[in-house]
C-alpha atoms as a PDB file:
ATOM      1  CA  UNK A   1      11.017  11.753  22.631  1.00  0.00           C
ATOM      2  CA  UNK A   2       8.289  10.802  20.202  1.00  0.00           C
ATOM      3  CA  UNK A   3       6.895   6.636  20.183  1.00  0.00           C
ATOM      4  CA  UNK A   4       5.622   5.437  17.333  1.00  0.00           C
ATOM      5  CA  UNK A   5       2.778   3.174  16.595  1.00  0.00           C
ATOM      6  CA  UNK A   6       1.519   1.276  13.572  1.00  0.00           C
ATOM      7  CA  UNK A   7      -2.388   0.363  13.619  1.00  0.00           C
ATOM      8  CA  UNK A   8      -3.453  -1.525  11.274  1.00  0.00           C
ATOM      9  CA  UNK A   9      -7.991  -1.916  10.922  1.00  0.00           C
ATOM     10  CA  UNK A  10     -10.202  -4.286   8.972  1.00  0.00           C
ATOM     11  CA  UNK A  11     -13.956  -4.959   9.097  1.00  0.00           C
ATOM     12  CA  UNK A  12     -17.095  -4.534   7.564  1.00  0.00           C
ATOM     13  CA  UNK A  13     -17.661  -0.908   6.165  1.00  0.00           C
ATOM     14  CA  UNK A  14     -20.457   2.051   7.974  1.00  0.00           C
ATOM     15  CA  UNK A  15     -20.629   5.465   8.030  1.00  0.00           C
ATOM     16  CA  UNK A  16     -18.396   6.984  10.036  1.00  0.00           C
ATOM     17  CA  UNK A  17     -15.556   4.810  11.039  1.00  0.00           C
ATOM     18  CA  UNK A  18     -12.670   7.116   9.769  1.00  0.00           C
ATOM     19  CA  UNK A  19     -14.287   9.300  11.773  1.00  0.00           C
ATOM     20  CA  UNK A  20     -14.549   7.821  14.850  1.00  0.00           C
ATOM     21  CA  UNK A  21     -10.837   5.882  14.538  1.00  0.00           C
ATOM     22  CA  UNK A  22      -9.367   9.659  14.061  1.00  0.00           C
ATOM     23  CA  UNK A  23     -11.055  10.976  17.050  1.00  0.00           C
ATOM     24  CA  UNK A  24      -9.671   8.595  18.904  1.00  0.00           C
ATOM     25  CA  UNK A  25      -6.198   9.235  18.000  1.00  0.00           C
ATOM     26  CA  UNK A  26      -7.027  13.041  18.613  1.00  0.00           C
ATOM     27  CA  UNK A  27      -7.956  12.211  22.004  1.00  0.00           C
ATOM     28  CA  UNK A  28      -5.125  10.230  23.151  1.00  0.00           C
ATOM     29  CA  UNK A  29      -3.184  13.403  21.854  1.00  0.00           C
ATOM     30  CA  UNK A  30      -1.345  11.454  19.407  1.00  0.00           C
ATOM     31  CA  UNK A  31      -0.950  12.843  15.358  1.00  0.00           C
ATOM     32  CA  UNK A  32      -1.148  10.887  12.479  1.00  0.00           C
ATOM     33  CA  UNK A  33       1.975  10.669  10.415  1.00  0.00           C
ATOM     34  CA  UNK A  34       0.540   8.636   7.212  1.00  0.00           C
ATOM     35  CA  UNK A  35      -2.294   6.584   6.477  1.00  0.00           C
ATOM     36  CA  UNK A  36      -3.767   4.061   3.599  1.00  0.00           C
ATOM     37  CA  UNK A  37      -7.685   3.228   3.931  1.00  0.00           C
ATOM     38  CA  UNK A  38      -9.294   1.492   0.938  1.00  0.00           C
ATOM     39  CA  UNK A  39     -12.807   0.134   1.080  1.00  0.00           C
ATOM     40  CA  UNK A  40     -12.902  -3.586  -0.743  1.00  0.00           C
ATOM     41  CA  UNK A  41     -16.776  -4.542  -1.791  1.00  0.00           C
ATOM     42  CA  UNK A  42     -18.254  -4.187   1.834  1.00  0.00           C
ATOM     43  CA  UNK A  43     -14.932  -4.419   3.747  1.00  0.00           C
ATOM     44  CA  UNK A  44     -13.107  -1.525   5.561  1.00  0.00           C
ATOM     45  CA  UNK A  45      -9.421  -1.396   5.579  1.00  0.00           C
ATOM     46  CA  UNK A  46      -6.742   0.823   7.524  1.00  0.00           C
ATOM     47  CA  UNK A  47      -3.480   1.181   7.611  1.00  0.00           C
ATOM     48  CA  UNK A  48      -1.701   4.094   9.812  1.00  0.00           C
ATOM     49  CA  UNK A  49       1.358   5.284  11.483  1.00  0.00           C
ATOM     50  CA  UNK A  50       0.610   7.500  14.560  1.00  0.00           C
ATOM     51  CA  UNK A  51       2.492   9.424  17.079  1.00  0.00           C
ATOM     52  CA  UNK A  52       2.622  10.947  20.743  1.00  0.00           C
ATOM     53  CA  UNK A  53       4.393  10.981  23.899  1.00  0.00           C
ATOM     54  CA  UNK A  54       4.960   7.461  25.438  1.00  0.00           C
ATOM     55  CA  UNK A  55       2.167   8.087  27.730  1.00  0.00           C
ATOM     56  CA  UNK A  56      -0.434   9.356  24.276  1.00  0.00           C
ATOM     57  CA  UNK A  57       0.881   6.386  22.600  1.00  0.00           C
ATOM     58  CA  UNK A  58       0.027   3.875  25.374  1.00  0.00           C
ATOM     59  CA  UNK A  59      -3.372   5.595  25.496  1.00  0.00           C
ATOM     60  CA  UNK A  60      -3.967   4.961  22.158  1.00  0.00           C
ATOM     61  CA  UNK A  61      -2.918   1.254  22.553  1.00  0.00           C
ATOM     62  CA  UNK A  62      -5.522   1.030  25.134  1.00  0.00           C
ATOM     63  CA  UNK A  63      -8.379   2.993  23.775  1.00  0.00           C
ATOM     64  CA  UNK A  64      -8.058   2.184  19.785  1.00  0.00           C
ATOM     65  CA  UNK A  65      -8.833  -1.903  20.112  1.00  0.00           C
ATOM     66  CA  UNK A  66     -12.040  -1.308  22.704  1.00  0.00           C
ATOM     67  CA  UNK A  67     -13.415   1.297  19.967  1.00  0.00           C
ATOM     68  CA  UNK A  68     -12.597  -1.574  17.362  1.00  0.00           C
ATOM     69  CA  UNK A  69     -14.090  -4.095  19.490  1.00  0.00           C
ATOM     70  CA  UNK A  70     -17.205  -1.736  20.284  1.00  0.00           C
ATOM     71  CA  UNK A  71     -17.722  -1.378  16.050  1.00  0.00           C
ATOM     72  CA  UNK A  72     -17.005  -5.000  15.331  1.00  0.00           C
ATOM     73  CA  UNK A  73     -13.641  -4.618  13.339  1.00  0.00           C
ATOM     74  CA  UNK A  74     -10.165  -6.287  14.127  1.00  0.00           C
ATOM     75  CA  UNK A  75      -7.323  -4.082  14.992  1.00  0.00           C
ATOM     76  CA  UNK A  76      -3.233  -4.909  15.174  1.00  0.00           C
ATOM     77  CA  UNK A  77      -1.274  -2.611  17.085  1.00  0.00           C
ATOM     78  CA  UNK A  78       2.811  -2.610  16.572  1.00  0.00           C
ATOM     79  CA  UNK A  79       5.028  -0.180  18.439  1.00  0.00           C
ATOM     80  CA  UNK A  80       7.973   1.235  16.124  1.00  0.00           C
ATOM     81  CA  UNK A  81      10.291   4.159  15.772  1.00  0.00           C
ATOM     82  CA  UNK A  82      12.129   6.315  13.375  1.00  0.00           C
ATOM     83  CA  UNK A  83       9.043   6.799  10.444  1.00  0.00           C
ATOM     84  CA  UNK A  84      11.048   8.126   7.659  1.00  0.00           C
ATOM     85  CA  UNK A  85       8.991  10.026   5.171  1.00  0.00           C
ATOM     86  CA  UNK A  86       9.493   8.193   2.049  1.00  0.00           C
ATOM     87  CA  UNK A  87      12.384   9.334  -0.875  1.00  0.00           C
ATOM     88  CA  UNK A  88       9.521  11.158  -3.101  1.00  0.00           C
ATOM     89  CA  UNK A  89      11.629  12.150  -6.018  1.00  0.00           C
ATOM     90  CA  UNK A  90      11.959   8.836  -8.155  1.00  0.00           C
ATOM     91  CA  UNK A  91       8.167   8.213  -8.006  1.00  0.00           C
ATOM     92  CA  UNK A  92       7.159   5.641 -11.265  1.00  0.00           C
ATOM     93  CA  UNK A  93       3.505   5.112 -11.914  1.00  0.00           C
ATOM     94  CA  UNK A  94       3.921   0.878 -13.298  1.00  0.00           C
ATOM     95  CA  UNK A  95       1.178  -0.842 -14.471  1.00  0.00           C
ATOM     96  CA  UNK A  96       0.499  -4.643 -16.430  1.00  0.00           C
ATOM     97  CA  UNK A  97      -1.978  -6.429 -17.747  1.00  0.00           C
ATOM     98  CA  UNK A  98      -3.037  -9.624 -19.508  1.00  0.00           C
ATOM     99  CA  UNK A  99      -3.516 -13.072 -18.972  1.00  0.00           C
ATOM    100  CA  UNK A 100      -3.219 -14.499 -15.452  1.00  0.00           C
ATOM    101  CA  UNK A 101      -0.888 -16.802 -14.339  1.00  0.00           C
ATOM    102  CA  UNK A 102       0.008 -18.894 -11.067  1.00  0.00           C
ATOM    103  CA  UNK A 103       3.123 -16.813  -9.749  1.00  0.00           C
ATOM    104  CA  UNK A 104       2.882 -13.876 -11.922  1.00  0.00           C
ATOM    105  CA  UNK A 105       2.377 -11.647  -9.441  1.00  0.00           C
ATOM    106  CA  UNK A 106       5.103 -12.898  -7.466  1.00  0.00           C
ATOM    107  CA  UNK A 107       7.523 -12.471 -10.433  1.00  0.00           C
ATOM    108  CA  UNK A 108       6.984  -8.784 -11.122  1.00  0.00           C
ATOM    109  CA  UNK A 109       7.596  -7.978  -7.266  1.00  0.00           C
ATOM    110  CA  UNK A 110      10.654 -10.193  -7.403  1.00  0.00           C
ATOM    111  CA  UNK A 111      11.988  -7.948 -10.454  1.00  0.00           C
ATOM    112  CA  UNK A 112      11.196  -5.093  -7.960  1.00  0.00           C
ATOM    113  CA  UNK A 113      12.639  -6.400  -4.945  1.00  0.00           C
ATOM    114  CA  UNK A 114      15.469  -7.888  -7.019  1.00  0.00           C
ATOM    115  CA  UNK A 115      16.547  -4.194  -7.808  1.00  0.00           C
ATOM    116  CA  UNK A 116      15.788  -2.678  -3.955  1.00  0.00           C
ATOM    117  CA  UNK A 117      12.887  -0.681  -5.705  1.00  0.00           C
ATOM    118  CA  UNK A 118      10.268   0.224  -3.241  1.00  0.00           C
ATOM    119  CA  UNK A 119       6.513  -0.766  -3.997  1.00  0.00           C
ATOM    120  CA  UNK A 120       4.741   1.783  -1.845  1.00  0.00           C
ATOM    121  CA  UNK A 121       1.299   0.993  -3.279  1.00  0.00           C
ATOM    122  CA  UNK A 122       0.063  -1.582  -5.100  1.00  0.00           C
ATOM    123  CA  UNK A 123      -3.806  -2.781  -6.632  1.00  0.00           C
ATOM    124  CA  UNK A 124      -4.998  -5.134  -8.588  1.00  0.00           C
ATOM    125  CA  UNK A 125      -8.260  -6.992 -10.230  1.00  0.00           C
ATOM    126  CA  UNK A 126      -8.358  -9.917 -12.056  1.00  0.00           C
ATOM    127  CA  UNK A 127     -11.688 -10.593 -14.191  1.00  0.00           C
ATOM    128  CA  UNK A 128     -13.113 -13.257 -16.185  1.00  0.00           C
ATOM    129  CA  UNK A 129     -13.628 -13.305 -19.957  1.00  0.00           C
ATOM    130  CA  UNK A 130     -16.140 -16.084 -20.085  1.00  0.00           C
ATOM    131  CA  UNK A 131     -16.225 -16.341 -23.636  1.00  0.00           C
ATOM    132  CA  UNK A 132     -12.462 -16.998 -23.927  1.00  0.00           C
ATOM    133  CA  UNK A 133     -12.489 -18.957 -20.496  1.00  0.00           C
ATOM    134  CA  UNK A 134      -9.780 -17.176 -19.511  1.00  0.00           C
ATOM    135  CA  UNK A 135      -8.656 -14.491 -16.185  1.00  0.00           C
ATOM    136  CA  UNK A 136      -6.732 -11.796 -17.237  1.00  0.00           C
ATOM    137  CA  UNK A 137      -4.953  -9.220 -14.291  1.00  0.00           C
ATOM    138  CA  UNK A 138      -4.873  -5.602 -14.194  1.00  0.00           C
ATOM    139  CA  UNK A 139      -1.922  -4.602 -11.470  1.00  0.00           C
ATOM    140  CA  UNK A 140      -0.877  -0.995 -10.919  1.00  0.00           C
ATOM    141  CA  UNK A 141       1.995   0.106  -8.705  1.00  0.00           C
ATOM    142  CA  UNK A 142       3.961   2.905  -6.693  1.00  0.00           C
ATOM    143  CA  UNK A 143       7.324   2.659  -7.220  1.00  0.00           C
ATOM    144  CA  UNK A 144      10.207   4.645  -5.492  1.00  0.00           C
ATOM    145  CA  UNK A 145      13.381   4.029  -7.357  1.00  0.00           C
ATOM    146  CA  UNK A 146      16.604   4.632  -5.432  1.00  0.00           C
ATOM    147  CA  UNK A 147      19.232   7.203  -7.068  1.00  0.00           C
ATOM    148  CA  UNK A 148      22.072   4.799  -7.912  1.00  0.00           C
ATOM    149  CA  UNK A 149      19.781   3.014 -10.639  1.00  0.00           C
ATOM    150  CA  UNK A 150      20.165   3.617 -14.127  1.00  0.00           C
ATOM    151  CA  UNK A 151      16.082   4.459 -14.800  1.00  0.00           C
ATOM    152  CA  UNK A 152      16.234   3.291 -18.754  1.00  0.00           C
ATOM    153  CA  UNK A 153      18.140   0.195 -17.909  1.00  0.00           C
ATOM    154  CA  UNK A 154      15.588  -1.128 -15.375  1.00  0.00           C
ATOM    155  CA  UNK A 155      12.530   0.273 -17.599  1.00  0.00           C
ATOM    156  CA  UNK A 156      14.190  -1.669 -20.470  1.00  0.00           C
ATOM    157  CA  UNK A 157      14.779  -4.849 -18.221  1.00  0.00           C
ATOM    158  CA  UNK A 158      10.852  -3.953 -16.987  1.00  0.00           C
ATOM    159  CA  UNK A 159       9.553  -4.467 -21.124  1.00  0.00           C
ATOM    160  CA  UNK A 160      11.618  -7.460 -21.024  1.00  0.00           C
ATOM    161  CA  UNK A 161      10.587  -9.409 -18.503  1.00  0.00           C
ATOM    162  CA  UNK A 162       6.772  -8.137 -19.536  1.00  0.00           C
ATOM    163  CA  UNK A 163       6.548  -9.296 -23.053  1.00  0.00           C
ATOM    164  CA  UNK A 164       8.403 -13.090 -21.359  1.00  0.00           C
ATOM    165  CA  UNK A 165       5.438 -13.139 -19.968  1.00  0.00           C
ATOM    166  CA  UNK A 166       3.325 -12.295 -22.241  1.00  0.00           C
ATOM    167  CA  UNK A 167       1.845  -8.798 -20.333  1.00  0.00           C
ATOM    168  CA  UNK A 168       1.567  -5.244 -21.744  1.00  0.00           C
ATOM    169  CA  UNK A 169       2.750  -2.554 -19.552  1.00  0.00           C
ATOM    170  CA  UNK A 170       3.544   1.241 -18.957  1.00  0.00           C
ATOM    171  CA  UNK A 171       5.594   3.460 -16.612  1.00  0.00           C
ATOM    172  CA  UNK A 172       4.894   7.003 -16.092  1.00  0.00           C
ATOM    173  CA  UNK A 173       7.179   9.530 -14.280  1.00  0.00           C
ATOM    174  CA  UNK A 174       4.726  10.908 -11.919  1.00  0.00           C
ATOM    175  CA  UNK A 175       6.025  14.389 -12.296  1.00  0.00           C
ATOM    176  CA  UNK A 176       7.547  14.296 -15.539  1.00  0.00           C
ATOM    177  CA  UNK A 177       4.460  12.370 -17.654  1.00  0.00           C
ATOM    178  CA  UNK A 178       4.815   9.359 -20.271  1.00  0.00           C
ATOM    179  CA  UNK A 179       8.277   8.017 -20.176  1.00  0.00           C
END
C-alpha cells in the first residue's frame, strides 16, 4: 500500500531548487502526484503531493527538511492518504476586478464555498492608482463546479453578487470558451 505525503516549501528563490527538491524525491523512490510552485518577487514557493512505500515516504520525511535546511528554505511535511485526482470536467476560468475593499475577497470565496464549488487555484494583485488614491484588485480563479449545480443559475447569482459590489467579472468554460 501506497503513503502519502504533502510537502509544502517557501524561501528565497536560486537556481536550481526545483531541481534539487525533485531529486530528492527521486531518491527516496517516491513519485510526485501533483505540484503548485509559483515564484513571488524574490520568494520561492512549493506545494506537492508525493508518494512511495511507507519506508520511501519516511525517507523522504527525513531527507526533504535537511536539504531545506541545507538551502535556507522552510519546509512542512503532512502525512495523508487517498489523493483523488480532481473532477476535471466542470473547470470555470472566474475572474474580478475593481476597487478594493476590506472583506471582498472573503465574500467572493464565501459565494464559492457557499455553493461547495472548489477553488483549485487562485491569484491576485492589487495596485495603486495614485492619482485617484484608490487600490483596485485583480483576482483570477480555478473553479471545479460539482454536477448537481445548475451552471447559469450560479453564473447569474456570480453577476449579481459582482455588480453589489461594484466589480466587473468573467467566466470562461475552459474547454468550451466565453460563456
Amino acid at each position: 500500500m501506497n503513503h502519502q505525503l504533502i510537502v509544502t516549501i517557501l524561501g528565497t528563490d536560486k537556481s536550481g531548487i526545483l531541481s534539487e527538491i525533485a531529486g530528492a524525491v527521486s531518491e527516496s523512490q517516491c513519485n510526485i502526484l501533483d505540484s503548485r510552485q509559483a515564484i513571488y518577487g524574490k520568494e520561492f514557493s512549493l506545494t506537492m503531493i508525493i508518494e512511495g512505500t511507507h519506508q520511501a515516504v519516511t525517507r523522504a520525511e527525513l531527507t526533504l527538511p535537511t536539504l531545506c535546511q541545507h538551502l535556507g528554505l522552510l519546509s512542512v511535511l503532512k502525512r495523508t492518504s487517498h489523493h483523488e485526482k480532481q473532477n476535471l470536467s466542470h473547470l470555470y476560468d472566474v475572474s474580478f476586478s475593481g476597487e478594493d475593499s476590506p472583506g471582498l475577497l472573503r465574500t467572493v470565496t464565501g459565494f464559492f464555498a457557499d455553493r461547495h464549488v472548489s477553488i483549485n487555484a487562485f491569484r491576485q494583485s492589487t495596485d495603486v492608482d495614485k492619482c485617484k488614491n484608490q487600490t483596485t484588485v485583480r483576482c483570477k480563479f480555478v473553479v471545479s463546479v460539482p454536477d448537481d449545480i445548475d451552471f447559469e443559475q450560479l453564473k447569474h447569482e456570480l453577476d449579481t453578487l459582482y455588480a453589489s459590489l461594484n466589480l466587473t467579472g468573467a467566466v470562461v468554460d475552459k474547454y468550451k470558451g466565453d460563456i
